[in-house]
C-alpha atoms as a PDB file:
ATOM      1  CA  UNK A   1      17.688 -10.192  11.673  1.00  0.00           C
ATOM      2  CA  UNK A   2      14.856  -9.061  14.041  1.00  0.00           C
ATOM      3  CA  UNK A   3      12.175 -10.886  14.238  1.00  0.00           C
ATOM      4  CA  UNK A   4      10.136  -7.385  13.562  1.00  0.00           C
ATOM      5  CA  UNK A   5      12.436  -6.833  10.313  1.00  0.00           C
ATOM      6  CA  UNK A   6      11.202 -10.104   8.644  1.00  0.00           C
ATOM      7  CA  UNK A   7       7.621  -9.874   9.461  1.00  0.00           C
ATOM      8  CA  UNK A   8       7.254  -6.142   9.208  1.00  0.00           C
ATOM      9  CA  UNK A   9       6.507  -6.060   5.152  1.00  0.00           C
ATOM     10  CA  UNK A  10       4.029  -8.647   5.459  1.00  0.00           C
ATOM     11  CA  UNK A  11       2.391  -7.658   8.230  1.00  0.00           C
ATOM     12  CA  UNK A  12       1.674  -4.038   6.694  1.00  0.00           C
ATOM     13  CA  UNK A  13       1.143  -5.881   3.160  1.00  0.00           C
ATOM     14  CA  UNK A  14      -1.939  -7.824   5.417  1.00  0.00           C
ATOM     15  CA  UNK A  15      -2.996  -5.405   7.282  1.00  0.00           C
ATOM     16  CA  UNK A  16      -3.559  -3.303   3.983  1.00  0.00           C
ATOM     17  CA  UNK A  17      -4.868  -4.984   0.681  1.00  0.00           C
ATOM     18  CA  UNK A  18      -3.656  -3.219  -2.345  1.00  0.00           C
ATOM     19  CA  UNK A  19      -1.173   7.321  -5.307  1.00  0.00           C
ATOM     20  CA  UNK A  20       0.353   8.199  -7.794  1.00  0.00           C
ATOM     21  CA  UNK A  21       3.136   7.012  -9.764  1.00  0.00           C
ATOM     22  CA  UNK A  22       5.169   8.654  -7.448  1.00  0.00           C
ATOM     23  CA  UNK A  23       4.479   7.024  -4.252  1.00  0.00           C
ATOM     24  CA  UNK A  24       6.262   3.913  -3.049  1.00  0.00           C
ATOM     25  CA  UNK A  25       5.170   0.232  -3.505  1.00  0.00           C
ATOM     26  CA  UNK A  26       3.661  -1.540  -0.364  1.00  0.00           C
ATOM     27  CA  UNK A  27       7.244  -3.372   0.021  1.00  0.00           C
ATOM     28  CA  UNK A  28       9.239  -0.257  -0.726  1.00  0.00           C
ATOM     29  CA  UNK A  29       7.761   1.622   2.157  1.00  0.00           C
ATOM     30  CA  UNK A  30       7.533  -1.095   4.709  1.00  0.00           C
ATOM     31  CA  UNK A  31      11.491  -1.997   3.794  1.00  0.00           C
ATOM     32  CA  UNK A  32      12.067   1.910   4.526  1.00  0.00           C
ATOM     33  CA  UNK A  33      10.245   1.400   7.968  1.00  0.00           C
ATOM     34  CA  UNK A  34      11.728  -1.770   8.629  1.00  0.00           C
ATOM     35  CA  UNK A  35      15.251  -0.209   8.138  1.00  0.00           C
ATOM     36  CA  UNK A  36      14.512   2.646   9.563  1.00  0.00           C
ATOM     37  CA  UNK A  37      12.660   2.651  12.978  1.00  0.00           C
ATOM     38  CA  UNK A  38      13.368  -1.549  13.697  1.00  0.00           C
ATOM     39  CA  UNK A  39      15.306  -0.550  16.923  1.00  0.00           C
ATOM     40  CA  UNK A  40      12.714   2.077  17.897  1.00  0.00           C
ATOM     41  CA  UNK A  41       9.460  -0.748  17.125  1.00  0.00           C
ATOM     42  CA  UNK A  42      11.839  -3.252  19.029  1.00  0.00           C
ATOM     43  CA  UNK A  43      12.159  -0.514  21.888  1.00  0.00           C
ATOM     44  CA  UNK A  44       8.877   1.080  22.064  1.00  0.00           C
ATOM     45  CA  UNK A  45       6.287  -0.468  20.350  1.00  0.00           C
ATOM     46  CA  UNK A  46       6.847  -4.452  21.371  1.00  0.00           C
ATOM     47  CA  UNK A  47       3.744  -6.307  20.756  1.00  0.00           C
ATOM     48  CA  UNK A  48       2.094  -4.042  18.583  1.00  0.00           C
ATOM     49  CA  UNK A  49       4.153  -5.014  15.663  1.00  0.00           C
ATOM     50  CA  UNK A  50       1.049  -7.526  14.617  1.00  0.00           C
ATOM     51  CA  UNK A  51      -1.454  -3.956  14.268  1.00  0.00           C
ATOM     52  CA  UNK A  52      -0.257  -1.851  11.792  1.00  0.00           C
ATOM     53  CA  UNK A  53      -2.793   0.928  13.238  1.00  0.00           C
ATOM     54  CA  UNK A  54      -1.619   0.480  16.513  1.00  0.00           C
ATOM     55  CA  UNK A  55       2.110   0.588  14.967  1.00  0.00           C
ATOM     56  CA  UNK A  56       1.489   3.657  13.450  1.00  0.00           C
ATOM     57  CA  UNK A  57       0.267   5.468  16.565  1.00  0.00           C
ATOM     58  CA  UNK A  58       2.688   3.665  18.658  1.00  0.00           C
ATOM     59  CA  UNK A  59       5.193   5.652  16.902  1.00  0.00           C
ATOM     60  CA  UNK A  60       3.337   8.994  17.077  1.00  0.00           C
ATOM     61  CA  UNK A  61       3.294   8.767  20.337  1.00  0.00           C
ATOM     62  CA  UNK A  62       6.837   8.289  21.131  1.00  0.00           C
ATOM     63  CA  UNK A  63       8.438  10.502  19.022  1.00  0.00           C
ATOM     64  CA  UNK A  64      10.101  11.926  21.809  1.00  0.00           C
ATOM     65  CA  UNK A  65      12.314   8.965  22.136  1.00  0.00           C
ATOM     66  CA  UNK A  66      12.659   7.951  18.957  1.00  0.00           C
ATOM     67  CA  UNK A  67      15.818   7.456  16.529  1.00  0.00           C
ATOM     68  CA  UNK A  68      16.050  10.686  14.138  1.00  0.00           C
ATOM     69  CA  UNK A  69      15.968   8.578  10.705  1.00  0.00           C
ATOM     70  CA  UNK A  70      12.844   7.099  12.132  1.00  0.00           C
ATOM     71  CA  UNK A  71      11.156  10.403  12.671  1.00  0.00           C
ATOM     72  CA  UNK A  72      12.187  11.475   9.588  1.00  0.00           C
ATOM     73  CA  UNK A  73      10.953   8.231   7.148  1.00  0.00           C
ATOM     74  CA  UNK A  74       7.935   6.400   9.051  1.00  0.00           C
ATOM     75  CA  UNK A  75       5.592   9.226   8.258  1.00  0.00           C
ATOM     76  CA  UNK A  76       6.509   9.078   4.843  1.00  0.00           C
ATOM     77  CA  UNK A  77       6.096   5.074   4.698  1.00  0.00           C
ATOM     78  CA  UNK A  78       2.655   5.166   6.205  1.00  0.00           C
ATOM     79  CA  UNK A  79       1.578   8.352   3.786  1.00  0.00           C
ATOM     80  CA  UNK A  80       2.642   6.244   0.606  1.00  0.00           C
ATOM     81  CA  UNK A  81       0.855   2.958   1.765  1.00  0.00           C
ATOM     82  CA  UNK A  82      -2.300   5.122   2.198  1.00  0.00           C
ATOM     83  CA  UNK A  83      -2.061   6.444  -1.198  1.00  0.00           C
ATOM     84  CA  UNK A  84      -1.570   3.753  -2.873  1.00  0.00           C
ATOM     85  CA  UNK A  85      -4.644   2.348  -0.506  1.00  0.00           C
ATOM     86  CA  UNK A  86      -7.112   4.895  -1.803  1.00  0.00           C
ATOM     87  CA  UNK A  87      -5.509   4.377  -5.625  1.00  0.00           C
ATOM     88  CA  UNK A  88      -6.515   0.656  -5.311  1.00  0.00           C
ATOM     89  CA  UNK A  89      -9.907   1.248  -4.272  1.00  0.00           C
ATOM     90  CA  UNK A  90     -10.271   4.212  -6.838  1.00  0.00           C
ATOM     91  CA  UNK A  91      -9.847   1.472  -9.399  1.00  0.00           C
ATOM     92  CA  UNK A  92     -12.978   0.052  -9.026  1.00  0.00           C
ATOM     93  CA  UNK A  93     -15.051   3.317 -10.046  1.00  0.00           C
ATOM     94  CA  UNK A  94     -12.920   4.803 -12.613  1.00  0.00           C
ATOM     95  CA  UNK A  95     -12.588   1.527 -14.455  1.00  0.00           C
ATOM     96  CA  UNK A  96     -16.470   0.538 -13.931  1.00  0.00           C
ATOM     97  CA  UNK A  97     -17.454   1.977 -17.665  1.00  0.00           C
ATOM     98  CA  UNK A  98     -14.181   0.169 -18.941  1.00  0.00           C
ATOM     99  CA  UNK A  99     -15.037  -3.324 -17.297  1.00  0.00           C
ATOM    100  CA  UNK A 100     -18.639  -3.217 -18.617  1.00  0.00           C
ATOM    101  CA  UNK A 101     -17.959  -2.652 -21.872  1.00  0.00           C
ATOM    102  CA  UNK A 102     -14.603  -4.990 -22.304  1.00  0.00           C
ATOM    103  CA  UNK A 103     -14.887  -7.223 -19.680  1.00  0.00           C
ATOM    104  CA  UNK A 104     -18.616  -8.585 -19.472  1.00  0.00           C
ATOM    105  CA  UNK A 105     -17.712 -11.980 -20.334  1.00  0.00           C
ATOM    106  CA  UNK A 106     -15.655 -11.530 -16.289  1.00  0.00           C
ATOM    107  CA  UNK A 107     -18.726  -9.811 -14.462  1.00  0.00           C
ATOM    108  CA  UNK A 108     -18.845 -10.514 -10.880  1.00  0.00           C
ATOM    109  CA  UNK A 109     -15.098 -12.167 -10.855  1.00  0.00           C
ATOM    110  CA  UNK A 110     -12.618  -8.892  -9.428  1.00  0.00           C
ATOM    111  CA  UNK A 111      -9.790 -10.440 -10.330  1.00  0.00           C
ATOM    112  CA  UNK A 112     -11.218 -11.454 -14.054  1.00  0.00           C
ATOM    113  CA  UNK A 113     -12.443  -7.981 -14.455  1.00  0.00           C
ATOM    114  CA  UNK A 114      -8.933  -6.451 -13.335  1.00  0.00           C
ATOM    115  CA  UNK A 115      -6.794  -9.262 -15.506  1.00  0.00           C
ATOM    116  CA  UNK A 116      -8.955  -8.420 -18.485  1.00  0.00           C
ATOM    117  CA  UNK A 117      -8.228  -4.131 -17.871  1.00  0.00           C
ATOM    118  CA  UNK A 118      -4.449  -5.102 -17.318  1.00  0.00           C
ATOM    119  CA  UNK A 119      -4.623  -6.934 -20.484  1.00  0.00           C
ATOM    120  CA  UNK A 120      -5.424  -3.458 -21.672  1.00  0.00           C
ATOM    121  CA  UNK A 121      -8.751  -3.279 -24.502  1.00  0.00           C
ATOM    122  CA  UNK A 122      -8.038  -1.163 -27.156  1.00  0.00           C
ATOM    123  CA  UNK A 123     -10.338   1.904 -26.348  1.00  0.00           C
ATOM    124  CA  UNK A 124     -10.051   1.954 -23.103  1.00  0.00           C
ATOM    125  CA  UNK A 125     -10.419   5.179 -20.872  1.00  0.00           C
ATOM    126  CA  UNK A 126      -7.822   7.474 -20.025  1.00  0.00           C
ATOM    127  CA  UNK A 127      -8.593   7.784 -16.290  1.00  0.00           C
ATOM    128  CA  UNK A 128      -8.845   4.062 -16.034  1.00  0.00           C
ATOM    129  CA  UNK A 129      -5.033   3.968 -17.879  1.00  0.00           C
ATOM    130  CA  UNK A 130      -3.930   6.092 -15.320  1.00  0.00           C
ATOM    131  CA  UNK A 131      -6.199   4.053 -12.359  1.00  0.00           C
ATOM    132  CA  UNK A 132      -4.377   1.132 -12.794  1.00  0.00           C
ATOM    133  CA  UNK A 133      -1.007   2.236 -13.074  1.00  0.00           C
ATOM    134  CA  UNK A 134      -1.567   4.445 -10.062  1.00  0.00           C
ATOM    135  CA  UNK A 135      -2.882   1.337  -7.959  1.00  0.00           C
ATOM    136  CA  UNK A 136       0.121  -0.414  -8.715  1.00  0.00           C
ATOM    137  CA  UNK A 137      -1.060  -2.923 -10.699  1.00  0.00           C
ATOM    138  CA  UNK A 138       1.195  -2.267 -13.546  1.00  0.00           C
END
Protein backbone atom coordinates (compact mmCIF):
# COMPACT_ATOMS: atom_id res chain seq x y z
CA UNK A 1 0.00 0.00 0.00
CA UNK A 2 1.05 3.59 -0.94
CA UNK A 3 2.19 5.54 1.39
CA UNK A 4 -0.57 8.26 0.03
CA UNK A 5 -3.37 5.40 0.43
CA UNK A 6 -2.76 5.06 4.24
CA UNK A 7 -2.42 8.63 5.10
CA UNK A 8 -4.91 10.01 2.65
CA UNK A 9 -8.21 9.56 5.09
CA UNK A 10 -6.51 11.12 7.84
CA UNK A 11 -4.99 13.70 6.30
CA UNK A 12 -8.45 15.00 4.76
CA UNK A 13 -10.15 13.92 8.24
CA UNK A 14 -7.32 16.79 9.72
CA UNK A 15 -7.37 19.01 7.37
CA UNK A 16 -11.29 19.21 7.84
CA UNK A 17 -12.94 18.96 11.40
CA UNK A 18 -16.35 17.52 11.24
CA UNK A 19 -25.00 17.58 4.08
CA UNK A 20 -27.43 15.74 4.15
CA UNK A 21 -28.14 12.29 4.94
CA UNK A 22 -27.21 11.60 1.65
CA UNK A 23 -23.72 12.65 1.40
CA UNK A 24 -20.79 10.43 2.30
CA UNK A 25 -18.96 10.19 5.70
CA UNK A 26 -15.46 11.93 5.93
CA UNK A 27 -13.87 8.23 5.59
CA UNK A 28 -16.27 7.13 2.88
CA UNK A 29 -15.20 9.87 0.55
CA UNK A 30 -11.53 9.99 1.26
CA UNK A 31 -11.52 5.85 0.79
CA UNK A 32 -13.30 6.71 -2.71
CA UNK A 33 -10.35 9.20 -3.44
CA UNK A 34 -7.82 7.09 -2.08
CA UNK A 35 -9.00 4.21 -4.42
CA UNK A 36 -9.64 6.14 -6.98
CA UNK A 37 -7.03 8.81 -8.06
CA UNK A 38 -3.87 7.10 -5.66
CA UNK A 39 -1.83 6.56 -8.93
CA UNK A 40 -2.78 9.99 -10.32
CA UNK A 41 -1.83 11.88 -6.49
CA UNK A 42 1.32 9.51 -6.66
CA UNK A 43 1.93 10.85 -10.35
CA UNK A 44 0.94 14.37 -10.26
CA UNK A 45 0.41 15.77 -7.13
CA UNK A 46 3.67 14.36 -4.99
CA UNK A 47 4.16 16.45 -2.02
CA UNK A 48 0.99 18.01 -1.83
CA UNK A 49 -0.64 15.01 -0.39
CA UNK A 50 -0.08 16.78 3.30
CA UNK A 51 -2.65 20.04 1.90
CA UNK A 52 -5.84 18.87 1.20
CA UNK A 53 -6.50 22.43 -0.58
CA UNK A 54 -3.58 22.16 -2.50
CA UNK A 55 -4.70 18.36 -3.28
CA UNK A 56 -7.80 19.41 -4.46
CA UNK A 57 -6.49 21.95 -6.97
CA UNK A 58 -3.62 19.81 -7.77
CA UNK A 59 -6.10 17.62 -9.31
CA UNK A 60 -8.09 20.37 -11.09
CA UNK A 61 -5.37 21.27 -12.67
CA UNK A 62 -4.28 18.13 -14.21
CA UNK A 63 -7.23 16.73 -15.35
CA UNK A 64 -5.81 16.44 -18.59
CA UNK A 65 -3.64 13.63 -17.50
CA UNK A 66 -5.52 12.10 -15.18
CA UNK A 67 -6.99 8.39 -14.81
CA UNK A 68 -10.84 8.46 -15.98
CA UNK A 69 -12.28 6.93 -12.55
CA UNK A 70 -10.40 9.73 -10.95
CA UNK A 71 -12.06 12.41 -12.97
CA UNK A 72 -15.11 10.92 -12.51
CA UNK A 73 -15.12 10.37 -8.31
CA UNK A 74 -12.64 13.11 -6.75
CA UNK A 75 -15.10 15.87 -7.43
CA UNK A 76 -17.67 14.01 -5.85
CA UNK A 77 -15.37 13.14 -2.67
CA UNK A 78 -14.40 16.73 -2.13
CA UNK A 79 -18.30 17.98 -2.72
CA UNK A 80 -19.48 15.47 0.11
CA UNK A 81 -16.65 16.44 2.63
CA UNK A 82 -17.77 20.09 2.10
CA UNK A 83 -21.26 19.30 2.87
CA UNK A 84 -20.92 17.56 5.55
CA UNK A 85 -18.34 20.61 6.57
CA UNK A 86 -21.03 23.26 6.41
CA UNK A 87 -23.67 20.55 8.20
CA UNK A 88 -21.20 20.44 11.17
CA UNK A 89 -20.90 24.00 11.57
CA UNK A 90 -24.75 24.49 10.94
CA UNK A 91 -25.09 22.55 14.15
CA UNK A 92 -24.08 25.08 16.28
CA UNK A 93 -26.97 27.65 15.29
CA UNK A 94 -29.81 25.43 14.71
CA UNK A 95 -29.25 23.62 17.97
CA UNK A 96 -28.42 27.00 20.01
CA UNK A 97 -32.30 27.26 21.38
CA UNK A 98 -32.05 23.38 22.05
CA UNK A 99 -28.66 23.58 24.08
CA UNK A 100 -29.94 26.51 26.20
CA UNK A 101 -32.84 25.13 27.26
CA UNK A 102 -31.59 21.25 27.83
CA UNK A 103 -28.17 21.59 28.17
CA UNK A 104 -27.35 24.63 30.59
CA UNK A 105 -25.92 22.55 33.17
CA UNK A 106 -22.90 21.96 29.81
CA UNK A 107 -22.64 25.80 28.83
CA UNK A 108 -19.39 26.72 27.46
CA UNK A 109 -18.18 22.82 27.11
CA UNK A 110 -18.93 21.95 22.92
CA UNK A 111 -18.57 18.65 23.38
CA UNK A 112 -20.97 18.59 26.72
CA UNK A 113 -23.46 20.63 24.89
CA UNK A 114 -23.34 18.21 21.72
CA UNK A 115 -23.24 14.80 24.08
CA UNK A 116 -26.21 16.17 25.96
CA UNK A 117 -28.31 16.98 22.18
CA UNK A 118 -27.10 13.40 21.04
CA UNK A 119 -28.50 12.11 24.16
CA UNK A 120 -31.59 13.54 22.58
CA UNK A 121 -34.10 15.81 25.35
CA UNK A 122 -37.46 15.04 24.94
CA UNK A 123 -38.79 18.29 23.20
CA UNK A 124 -36.24 18.97 21.29
CA UNK A 125 -36.46 20.91 17.87
CA UNK A 126 -37.06 19.48 14.66
CA UNK A 127 -34.33 21.34 12.73
CA UNK A 128 -31.87 20.52 15.43
CA UNK A 129 -33.09 16.50 14.92
CA UNK A 130 -32.31 16.86 11.53
CA UNK A 131 -28.83 19.16 12.36
CA UNK A 132 -27.31 16.50 13.99
CA UNK A 133 -28.05 13.68 11.94
CA UNK A 134 -27.03 15.72 8.92
CA UNK A 135 -23.54 16.58 10.61
CA UNK A 136 -22.93 13.11 11.07
CA UNK A 137 -23.03 12.86 14.47
CA UNK A 138 -25.57 10.19 14.60
Amino acid sequence: MSPVRALFPLLLIAAWSSASAQTMKFEDASALLGASCAKDIDDNCRGVNLDAVRLKDCLSRNQDVMSAQCKSDYGRAFDAIQKRVAARAAVAKLCERDANKYCGSVKGDRAGTLDCLLAGPRGMTINCNKALTEAGYR
